[in-house]
Protein backbone atom coordinates (compact mmCIF):
# COMPACT_ATOMS: atom_id res chain seq x y z
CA UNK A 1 0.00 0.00 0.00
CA UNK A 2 1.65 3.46 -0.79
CA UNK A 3 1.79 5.95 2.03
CA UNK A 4 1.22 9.85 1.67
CA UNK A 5 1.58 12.38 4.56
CA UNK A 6 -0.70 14.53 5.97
CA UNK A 7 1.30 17.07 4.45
CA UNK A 8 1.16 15.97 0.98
CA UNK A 9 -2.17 15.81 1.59
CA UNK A 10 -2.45 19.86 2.27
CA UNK A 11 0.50 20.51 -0.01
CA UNK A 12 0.57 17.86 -3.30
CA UNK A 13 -3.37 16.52 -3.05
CA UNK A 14 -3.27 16.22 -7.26
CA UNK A 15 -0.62 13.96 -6.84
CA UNK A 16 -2.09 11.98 -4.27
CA UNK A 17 -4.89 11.81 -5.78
CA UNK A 18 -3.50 10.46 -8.77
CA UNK A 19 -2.12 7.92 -6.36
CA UNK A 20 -5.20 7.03 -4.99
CA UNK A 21 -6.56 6.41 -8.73
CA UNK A 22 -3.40 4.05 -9.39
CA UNK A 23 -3.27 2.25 -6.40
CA UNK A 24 -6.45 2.25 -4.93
CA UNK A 25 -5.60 2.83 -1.71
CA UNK A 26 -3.47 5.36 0.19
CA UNK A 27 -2.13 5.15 3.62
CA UNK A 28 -1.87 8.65 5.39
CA UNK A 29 0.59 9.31 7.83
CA UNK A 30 1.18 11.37 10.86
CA UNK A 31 5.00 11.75 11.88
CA UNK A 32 5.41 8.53 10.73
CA UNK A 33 2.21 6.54 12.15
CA UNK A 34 -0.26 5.40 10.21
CA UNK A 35 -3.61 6.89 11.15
CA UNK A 36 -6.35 6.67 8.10
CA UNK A 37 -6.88 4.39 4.56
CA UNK A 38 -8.54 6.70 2.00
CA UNK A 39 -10.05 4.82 -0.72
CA UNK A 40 -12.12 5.59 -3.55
CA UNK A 41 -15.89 5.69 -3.16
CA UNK A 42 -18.02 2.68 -4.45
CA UNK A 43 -21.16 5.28 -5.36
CA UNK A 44 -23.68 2.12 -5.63
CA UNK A 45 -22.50 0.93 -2.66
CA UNK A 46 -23.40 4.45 -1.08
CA UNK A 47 -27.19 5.02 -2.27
CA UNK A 48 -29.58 3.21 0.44
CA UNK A 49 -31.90 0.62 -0.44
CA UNK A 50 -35.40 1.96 -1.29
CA UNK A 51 -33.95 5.10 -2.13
CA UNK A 52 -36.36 7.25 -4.13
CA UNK A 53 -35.44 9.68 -7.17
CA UNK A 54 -37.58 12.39 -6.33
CA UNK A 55 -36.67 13.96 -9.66
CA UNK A 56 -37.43 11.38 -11.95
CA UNK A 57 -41.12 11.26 -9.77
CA UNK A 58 -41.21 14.90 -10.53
CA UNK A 59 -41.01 14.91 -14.19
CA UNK A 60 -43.12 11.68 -14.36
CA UNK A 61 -45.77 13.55 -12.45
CA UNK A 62 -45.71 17.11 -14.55
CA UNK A 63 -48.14 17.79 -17.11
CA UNK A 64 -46.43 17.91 -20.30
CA UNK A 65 -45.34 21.43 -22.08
CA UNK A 66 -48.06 22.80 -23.91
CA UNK A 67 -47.33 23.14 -27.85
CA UNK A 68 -47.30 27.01 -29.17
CA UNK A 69 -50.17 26.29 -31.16
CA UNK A 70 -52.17 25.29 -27.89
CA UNK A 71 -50.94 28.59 -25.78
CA UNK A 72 -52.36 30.74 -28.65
CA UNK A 73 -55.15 29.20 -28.56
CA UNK A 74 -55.24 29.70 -24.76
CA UNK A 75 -54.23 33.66 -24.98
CA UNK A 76 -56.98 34.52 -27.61
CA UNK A 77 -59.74 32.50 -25.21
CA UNK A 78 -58.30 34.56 -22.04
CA UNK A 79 -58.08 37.86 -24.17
CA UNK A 80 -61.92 37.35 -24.32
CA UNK A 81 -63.72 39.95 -26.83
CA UNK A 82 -62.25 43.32 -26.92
């Protein structure tokens, strides 16, 4: 496992991010002790079961655009006789 310091953390974080990408997994370091594993995130292991996609229930639930013929239409029935 490659090790980075907390340091090259503040000070390099392209590179060890790069590293991260390559190896997988970084060890971080404080003076010399190990004291976290940062590893990349697994993003379908992070959404919760049942999760619901409120967006995608939000479009399926909006009326659909009206066409430009239809909102003439509308405006000349709302202008009313004048």
């Amino acid at each position: 496992m490659t090790k980075a310091s907390i340091r090259d953390l503040r000070t390099r974080f392209p590179h060890v991010r790069a590293l991260i990408e390559r190896e997988g997994e970084v060890l971080i370091t404080d003076r010399g002790r190990a004291i976290m594993v940062i590893r990349p995130v697994d993003a379908a292991a992070m959404t919760p079961k049942g999760a619901v996609d409120y967006f995608a229930r939000l479009k399926r639930l909006q009326p659909r655009p009206i066409s430009s013929s239809g909102r003439r239409a509308l405006d000349e029935a709302d202008r009313g006789e004048r």
